[in-house]
C-alpha atoms as a PDB file:
ATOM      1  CA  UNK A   1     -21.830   2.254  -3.498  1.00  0.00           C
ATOM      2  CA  UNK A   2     -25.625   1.036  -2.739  1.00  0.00           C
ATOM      3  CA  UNK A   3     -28.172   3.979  -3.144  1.00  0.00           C
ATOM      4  CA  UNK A   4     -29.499   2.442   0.034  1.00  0.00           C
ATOM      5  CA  UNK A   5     -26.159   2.250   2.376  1.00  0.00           C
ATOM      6  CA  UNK A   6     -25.591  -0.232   4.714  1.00  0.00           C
ATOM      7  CA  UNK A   7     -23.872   1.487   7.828  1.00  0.00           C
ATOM      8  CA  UNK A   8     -22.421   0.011  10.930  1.00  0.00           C
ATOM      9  CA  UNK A   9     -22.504   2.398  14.054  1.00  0.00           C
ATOM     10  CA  UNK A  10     -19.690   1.173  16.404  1.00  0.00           C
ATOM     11  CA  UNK A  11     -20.377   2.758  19.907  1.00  0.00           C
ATOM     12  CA  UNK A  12     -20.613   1.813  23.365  1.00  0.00           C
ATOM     13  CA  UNK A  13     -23.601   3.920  24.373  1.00  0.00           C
ATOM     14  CA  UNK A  14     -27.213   3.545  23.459  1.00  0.00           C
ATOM     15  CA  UNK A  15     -28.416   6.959  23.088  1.00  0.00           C
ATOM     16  CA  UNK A  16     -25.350   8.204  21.027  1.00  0.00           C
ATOM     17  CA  UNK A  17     -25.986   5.319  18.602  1.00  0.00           C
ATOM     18  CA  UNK A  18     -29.727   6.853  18.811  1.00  0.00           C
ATOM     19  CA  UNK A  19     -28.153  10.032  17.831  1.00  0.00           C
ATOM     20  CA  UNK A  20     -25.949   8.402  14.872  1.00  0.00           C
ATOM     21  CA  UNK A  21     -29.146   7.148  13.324  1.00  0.00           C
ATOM     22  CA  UNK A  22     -31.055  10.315  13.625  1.00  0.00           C
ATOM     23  CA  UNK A  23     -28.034  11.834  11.616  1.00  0.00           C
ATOM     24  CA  UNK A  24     -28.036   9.005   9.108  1.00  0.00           C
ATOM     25  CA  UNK A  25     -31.750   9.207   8.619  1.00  0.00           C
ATOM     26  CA  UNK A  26     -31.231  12.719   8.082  1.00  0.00           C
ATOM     27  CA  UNK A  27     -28.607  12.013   5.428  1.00  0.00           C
ATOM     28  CA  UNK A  28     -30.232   9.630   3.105  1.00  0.00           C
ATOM     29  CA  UNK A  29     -34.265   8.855   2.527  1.00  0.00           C
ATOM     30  CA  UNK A  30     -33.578   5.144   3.195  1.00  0.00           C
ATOM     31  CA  UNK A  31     -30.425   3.189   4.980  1.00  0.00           C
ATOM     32  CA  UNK A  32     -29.941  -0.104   6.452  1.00  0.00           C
ATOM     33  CA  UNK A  33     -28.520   0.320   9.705  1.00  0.00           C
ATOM     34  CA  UNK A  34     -26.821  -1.505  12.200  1.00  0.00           C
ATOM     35  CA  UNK A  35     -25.137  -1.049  15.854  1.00  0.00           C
ATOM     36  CA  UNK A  36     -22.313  -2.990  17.994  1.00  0.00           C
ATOM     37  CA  UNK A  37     -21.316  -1.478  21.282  1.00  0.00           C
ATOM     38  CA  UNK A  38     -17.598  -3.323  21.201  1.00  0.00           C
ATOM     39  CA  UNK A  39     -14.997  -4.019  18.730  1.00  0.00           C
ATOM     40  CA  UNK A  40     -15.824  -7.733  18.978  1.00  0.00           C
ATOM     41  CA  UNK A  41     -19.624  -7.251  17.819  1.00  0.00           C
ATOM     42  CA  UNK A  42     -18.382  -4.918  15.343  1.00  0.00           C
ATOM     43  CA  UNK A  43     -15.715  -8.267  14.130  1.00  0.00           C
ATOM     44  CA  UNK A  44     -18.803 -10.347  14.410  1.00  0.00           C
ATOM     45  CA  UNK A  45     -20.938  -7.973  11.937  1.00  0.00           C
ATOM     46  CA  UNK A  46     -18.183  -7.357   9.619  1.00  0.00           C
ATOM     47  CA  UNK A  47     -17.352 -10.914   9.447  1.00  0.00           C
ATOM     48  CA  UNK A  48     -20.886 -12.105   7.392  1.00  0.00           C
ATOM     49  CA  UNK A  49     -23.416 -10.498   5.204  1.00  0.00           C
ATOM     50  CA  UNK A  50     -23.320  -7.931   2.954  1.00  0.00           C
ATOM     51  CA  UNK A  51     -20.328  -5.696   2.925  1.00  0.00           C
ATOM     52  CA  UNK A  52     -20.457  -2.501   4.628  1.00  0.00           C
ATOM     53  CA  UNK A  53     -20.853   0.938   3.080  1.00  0.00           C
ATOM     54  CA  UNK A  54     -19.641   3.101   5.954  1.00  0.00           C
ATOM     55  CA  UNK A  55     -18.418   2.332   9.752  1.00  0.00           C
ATOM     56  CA  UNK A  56     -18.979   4.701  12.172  1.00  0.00           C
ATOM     57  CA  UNK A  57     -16.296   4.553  14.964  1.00  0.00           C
ATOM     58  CA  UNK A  58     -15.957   5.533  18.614  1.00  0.00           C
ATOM     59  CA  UNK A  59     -12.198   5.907  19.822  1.00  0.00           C
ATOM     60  CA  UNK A  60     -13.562   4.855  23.128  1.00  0.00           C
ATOM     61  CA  UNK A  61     -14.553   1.306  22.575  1.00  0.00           C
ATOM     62  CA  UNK A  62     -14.568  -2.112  24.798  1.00  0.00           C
ATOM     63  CA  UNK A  63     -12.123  -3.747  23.094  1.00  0.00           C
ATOM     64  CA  UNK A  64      -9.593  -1.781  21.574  1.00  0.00           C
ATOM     65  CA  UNK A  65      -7.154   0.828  22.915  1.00  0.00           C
ATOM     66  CA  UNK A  66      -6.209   4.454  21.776  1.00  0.00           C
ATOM     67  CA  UNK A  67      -6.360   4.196  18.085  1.00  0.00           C
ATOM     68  CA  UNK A  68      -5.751   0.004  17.888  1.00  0.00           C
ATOM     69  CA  UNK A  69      -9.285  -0.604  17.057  1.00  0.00           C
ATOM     70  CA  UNK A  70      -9.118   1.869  13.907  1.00  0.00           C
ATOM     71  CA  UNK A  71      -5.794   0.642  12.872  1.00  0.00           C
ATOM     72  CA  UNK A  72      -6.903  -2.838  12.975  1.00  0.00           C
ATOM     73  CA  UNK A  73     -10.296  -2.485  11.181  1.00  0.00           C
ATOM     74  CA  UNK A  74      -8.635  -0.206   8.586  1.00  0.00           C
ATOM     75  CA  UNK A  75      -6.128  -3.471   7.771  1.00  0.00           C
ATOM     76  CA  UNK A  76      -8.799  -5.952   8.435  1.00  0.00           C
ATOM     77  CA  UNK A  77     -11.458  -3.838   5.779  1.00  0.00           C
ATOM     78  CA  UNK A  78      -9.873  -1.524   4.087  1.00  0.00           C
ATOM     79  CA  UNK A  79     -12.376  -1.485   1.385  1.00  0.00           C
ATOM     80  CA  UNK A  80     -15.197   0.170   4.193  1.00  0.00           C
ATOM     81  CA  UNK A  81     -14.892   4.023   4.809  1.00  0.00           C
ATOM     82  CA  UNK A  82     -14.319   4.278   8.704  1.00  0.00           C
ATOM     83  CA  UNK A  83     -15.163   7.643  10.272  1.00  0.00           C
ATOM     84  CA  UNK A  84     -14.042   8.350  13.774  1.00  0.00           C
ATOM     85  CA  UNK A  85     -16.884   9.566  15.412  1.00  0.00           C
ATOM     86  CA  UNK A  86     -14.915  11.000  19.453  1.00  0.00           C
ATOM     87  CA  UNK A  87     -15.980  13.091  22.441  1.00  0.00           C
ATOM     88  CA  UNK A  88     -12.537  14.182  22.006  1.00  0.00           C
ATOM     89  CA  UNK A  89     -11.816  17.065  19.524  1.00  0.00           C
ATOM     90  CA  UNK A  90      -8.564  17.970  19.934  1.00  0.00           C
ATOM     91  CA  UNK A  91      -6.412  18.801  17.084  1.00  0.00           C
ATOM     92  CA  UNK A  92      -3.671  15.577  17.259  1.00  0.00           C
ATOM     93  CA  UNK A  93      -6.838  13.279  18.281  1.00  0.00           C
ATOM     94  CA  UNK A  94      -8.294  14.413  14.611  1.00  0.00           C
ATOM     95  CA  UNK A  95      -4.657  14.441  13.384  1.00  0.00           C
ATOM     96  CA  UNK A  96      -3.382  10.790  14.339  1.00  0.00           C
ATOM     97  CA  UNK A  97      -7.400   9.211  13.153  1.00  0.00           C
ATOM     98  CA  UNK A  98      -6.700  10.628   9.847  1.00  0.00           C
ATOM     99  CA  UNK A  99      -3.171   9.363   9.389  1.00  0.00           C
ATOM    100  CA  UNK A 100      -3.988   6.074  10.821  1.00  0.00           C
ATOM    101  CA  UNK A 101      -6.738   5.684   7.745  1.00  0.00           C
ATOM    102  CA  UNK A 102     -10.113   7.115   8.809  1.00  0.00           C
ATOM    103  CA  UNK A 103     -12.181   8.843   5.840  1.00  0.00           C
ATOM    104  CA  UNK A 104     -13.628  11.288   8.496  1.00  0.00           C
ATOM    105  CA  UNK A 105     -13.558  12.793  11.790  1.00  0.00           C
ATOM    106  CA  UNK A 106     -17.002  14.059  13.194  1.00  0.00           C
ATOM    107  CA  UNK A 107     -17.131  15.460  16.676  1.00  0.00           C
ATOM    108  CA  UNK A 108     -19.690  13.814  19.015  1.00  0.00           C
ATOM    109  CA  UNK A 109     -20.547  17.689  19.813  1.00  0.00           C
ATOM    110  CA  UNK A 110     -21.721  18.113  16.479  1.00  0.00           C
ATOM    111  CA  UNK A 111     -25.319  19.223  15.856  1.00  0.00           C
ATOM    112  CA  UNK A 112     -27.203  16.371  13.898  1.00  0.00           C
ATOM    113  CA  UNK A 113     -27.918  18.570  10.850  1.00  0.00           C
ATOM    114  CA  UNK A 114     -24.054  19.312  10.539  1.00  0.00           C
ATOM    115  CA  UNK A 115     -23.508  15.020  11.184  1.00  0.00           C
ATOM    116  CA  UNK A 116     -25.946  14.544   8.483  1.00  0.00           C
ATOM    117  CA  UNK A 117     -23.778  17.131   6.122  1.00  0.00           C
ATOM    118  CA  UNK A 118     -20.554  15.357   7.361  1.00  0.00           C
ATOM    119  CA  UNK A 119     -21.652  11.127   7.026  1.00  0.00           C
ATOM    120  CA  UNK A 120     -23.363  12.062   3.286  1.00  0.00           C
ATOM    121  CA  UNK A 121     -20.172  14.195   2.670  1.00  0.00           C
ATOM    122  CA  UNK A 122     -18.221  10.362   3.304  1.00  0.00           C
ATOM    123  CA  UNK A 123     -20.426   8.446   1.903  1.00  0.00           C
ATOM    124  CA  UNK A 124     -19.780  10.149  -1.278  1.00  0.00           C
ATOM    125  CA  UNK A 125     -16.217   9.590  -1.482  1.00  0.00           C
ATOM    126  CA  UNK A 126     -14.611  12.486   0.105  1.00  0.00           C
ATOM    127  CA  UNK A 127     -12.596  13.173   3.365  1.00  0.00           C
ATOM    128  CA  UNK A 128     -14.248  15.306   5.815  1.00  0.00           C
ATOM    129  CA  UNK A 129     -13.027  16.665   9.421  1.00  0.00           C
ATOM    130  CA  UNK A 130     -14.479  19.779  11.377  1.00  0.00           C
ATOM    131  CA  UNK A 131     -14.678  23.078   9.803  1.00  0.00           C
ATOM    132  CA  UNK A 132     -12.517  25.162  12.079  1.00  0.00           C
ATOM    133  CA  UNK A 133     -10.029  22.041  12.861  1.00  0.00           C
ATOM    134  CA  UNK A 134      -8.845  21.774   8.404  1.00  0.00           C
ATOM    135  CA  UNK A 135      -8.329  25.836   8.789  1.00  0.00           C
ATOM    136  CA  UNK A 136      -6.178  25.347  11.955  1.00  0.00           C
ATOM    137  CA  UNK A 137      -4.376  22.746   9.532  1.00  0.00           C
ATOM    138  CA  UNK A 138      -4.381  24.536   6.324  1.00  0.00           C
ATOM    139  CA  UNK A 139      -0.854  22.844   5.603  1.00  0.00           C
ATOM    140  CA  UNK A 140      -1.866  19.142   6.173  1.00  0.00           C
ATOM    141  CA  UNK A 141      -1.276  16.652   8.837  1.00  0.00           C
ATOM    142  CA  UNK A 142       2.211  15.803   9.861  1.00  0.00           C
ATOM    143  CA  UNK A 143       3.698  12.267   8.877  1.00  0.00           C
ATOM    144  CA  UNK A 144       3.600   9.325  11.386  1.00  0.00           C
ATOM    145  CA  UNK A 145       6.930   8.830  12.762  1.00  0.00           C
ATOM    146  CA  UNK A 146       8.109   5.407  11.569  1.00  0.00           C
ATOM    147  CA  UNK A 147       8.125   3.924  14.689  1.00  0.00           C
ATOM    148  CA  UNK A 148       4.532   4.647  14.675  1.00  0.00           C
ATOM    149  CA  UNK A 149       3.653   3.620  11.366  1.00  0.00           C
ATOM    150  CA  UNK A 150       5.511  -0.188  11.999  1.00  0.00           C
ATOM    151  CA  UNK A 151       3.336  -0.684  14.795  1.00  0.00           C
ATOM    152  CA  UNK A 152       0.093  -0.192  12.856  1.00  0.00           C
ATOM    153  CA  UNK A 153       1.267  -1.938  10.034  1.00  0.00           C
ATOM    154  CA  UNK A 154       2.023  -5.164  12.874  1.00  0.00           C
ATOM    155  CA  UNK A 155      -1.784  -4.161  14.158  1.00  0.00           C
ATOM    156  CA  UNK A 156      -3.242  -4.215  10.871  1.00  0.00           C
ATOM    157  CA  UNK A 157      -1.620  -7.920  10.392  1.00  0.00           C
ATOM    158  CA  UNK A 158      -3.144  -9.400  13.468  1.00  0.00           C
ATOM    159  CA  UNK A 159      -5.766 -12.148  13.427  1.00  0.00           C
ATOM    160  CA  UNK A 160      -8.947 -11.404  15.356  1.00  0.00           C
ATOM    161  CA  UNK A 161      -7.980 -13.811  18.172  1.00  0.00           C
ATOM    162  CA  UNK A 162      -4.411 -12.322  18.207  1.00  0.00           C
ATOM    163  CA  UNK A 163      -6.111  -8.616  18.388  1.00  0.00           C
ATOM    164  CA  UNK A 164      -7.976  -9.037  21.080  1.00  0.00           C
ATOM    165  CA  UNK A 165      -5.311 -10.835  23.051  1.00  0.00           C
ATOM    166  CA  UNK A 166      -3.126  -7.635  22.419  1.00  0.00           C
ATOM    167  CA  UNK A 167      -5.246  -5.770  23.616  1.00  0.00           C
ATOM    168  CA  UNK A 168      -6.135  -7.598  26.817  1.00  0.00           C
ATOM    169  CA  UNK A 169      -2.265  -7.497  27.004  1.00  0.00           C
ATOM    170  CA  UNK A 170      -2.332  -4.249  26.955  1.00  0.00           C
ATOM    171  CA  UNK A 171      -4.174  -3.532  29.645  1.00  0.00           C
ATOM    172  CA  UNK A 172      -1.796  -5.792  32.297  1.00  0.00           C
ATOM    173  CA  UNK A 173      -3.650  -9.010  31.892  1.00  0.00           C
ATOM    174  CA  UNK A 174      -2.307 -12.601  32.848  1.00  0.00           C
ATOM    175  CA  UNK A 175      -2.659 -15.200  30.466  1.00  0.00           C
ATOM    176  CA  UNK A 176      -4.759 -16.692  33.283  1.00  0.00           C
ATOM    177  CA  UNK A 177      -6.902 -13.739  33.103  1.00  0.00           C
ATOM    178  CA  UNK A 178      -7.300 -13.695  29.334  1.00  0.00           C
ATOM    179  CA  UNK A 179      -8.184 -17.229  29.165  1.00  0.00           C
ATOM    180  CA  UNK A 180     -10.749 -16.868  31.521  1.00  0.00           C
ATOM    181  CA  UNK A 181     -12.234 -13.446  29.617  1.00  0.00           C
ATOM    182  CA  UNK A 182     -12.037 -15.162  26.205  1.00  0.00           C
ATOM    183  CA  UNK A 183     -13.288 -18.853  27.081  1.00  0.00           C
ATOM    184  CA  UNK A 184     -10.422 -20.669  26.251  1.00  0.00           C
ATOM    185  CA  UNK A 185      -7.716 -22.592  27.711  1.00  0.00           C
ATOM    186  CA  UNK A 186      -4.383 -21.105  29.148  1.00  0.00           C
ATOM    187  CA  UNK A 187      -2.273 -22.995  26.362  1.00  0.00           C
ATOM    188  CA  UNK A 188      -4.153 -21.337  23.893  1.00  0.00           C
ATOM    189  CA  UNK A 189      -3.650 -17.962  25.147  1.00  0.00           C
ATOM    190  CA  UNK A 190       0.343 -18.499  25.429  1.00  0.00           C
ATOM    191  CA  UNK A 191       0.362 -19.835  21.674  1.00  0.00           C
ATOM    192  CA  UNK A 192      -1.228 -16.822  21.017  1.00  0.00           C
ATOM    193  CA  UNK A 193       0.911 -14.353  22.690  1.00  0.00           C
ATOM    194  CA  UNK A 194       4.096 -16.271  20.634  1.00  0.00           C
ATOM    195  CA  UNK A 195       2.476 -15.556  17.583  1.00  0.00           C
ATOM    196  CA  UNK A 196       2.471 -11.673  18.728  1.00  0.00           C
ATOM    197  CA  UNK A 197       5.587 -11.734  19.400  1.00  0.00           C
ATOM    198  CA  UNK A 198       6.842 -12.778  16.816  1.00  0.00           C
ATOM    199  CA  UNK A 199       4.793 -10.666  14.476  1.00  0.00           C
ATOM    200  CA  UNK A 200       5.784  -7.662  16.559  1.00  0.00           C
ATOM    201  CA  UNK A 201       9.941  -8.860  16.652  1.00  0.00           C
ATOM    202  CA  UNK A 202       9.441  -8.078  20.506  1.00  0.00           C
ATOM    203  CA  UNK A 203      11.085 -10.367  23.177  1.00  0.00           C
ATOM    204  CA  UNK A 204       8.659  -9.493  26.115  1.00  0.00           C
ATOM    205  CA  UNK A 205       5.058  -8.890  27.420  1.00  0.00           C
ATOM    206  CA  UNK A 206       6.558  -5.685  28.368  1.00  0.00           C
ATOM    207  CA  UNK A 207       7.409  -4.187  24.593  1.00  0.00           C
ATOM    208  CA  UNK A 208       3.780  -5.414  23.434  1.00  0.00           C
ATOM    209  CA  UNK A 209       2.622  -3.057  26.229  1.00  0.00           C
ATOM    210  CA  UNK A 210       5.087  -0.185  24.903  1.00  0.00           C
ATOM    211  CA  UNK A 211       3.944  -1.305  21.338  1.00  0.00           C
ATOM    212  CA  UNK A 212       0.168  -0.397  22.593  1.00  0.00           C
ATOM    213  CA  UNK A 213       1.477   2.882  24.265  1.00  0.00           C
ATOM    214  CA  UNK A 214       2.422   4.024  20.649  1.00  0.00           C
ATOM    215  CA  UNK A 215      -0.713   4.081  19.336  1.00  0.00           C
ATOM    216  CA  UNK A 216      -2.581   6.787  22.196  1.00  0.00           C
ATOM    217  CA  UNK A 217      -2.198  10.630  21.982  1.00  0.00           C
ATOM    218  CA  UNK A 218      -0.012  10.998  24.596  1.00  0.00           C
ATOM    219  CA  UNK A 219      -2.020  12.404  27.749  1.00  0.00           C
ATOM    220  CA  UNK A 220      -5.017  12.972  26.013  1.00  0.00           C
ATOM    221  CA  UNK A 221      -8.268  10.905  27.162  1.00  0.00           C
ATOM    222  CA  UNK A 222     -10.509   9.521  23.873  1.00  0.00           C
END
């Protein structure tokens, strides 16, 4: 890796990504940092220039749902270290990120000298997840179930345009709708949503939306 990193920061509010910098700074005497506050500016950065050294994620991100975007830029990059960085701590949270790929899980309640630690811990090569959370789970993560694992592997396989139709599809849009959001005509949108479908072997909006289900800790809020 570069002895001056290039790091992306992926998150939706300013003065966390403020916060993320801080950290980095801390980390490392020089860095070339920069932010996107939605999965399609993070596409947009990761698409050109220089390859990235490190991605720092938020769960919670315009654009992607439950663990989607992480799955998707873990098949789209899987050469960048992506480390989930969530206001949501709980044990399966950190479990699920780390199956599904990340390299890290770092806690957004986490004191900026411990981020620091944690991002030049990553940087290095290594996995790294809270303290207290790897004691808890001394015996290692439990497997994906496959069901689980086919879906991310269909995620990971998605053009950009096809992502983030799934996603809108997700959410209950109309192919009206998702035209209008994404600029394009209707026609385009329903080629689109074939291609899903097929990718997916699904026969229905409806099993896409299950599909997306799949991939969120189950009544836990990221």
């Amino acid at each position: 890796m570069a002895l001056r990193p290039h790091i992306l920061i992926a998150d939706d509010h300013p003065l966390f990504r403020i916060a993320l910098k801080q950290a980095i700074q801390m980390a490392f005497d020089e860095a070339h940092i920069d932010e996107a506050g939605s999965i399609d500016e993070v596409q947009s950065r990761m698409a050109v220039g220089e390859p990235y050294d490190l991605l720092l994620l938020d769960l919670q991100m315009p654009g992607a749902r439950g663990f989607s975007g992480l799955i998707y830029l873990r098949g789209q990059y899987p050469e960048v270290p992506v480390v989930v960085v969530s206001g949501n701590d709980q044990d399966k949270v950190i479990t699920k990120a780390m199956s599904h790929g990340a390299s890290g899980f770092i806690p957004k309640s986490t004191d900026l000298s411990d981020m620091a630690v944690a991002i030049k811990h990553i940087f290095d090569g290594s996995l790294w997840v809270p303290p207290a959370y790897a004691a808890r789970c001394s015996a290692g993560n439990p497997p994906l179930q496959e069901e689980e694992i086919s879906i991310a592997e269909t995620v990971a396989s998605l053009t950009p345009q096809q992502f983030r139709v799934f996603t809108y599809l997700a959410e209950g849009m109309l192919n009206k709708q998702i035209a209008y959001e994404m600029g394009v005509a209707e026609g385009t949108i329903k080629a689109h949503v074939t291609g899903i479908l097929k990718k997916f072997g699904a026969y229905s909006r409806g099993h896409l939306i299950i599909a997306a289900q799949k991939l969120e800790a189950e009544d836990v809020a990221l």
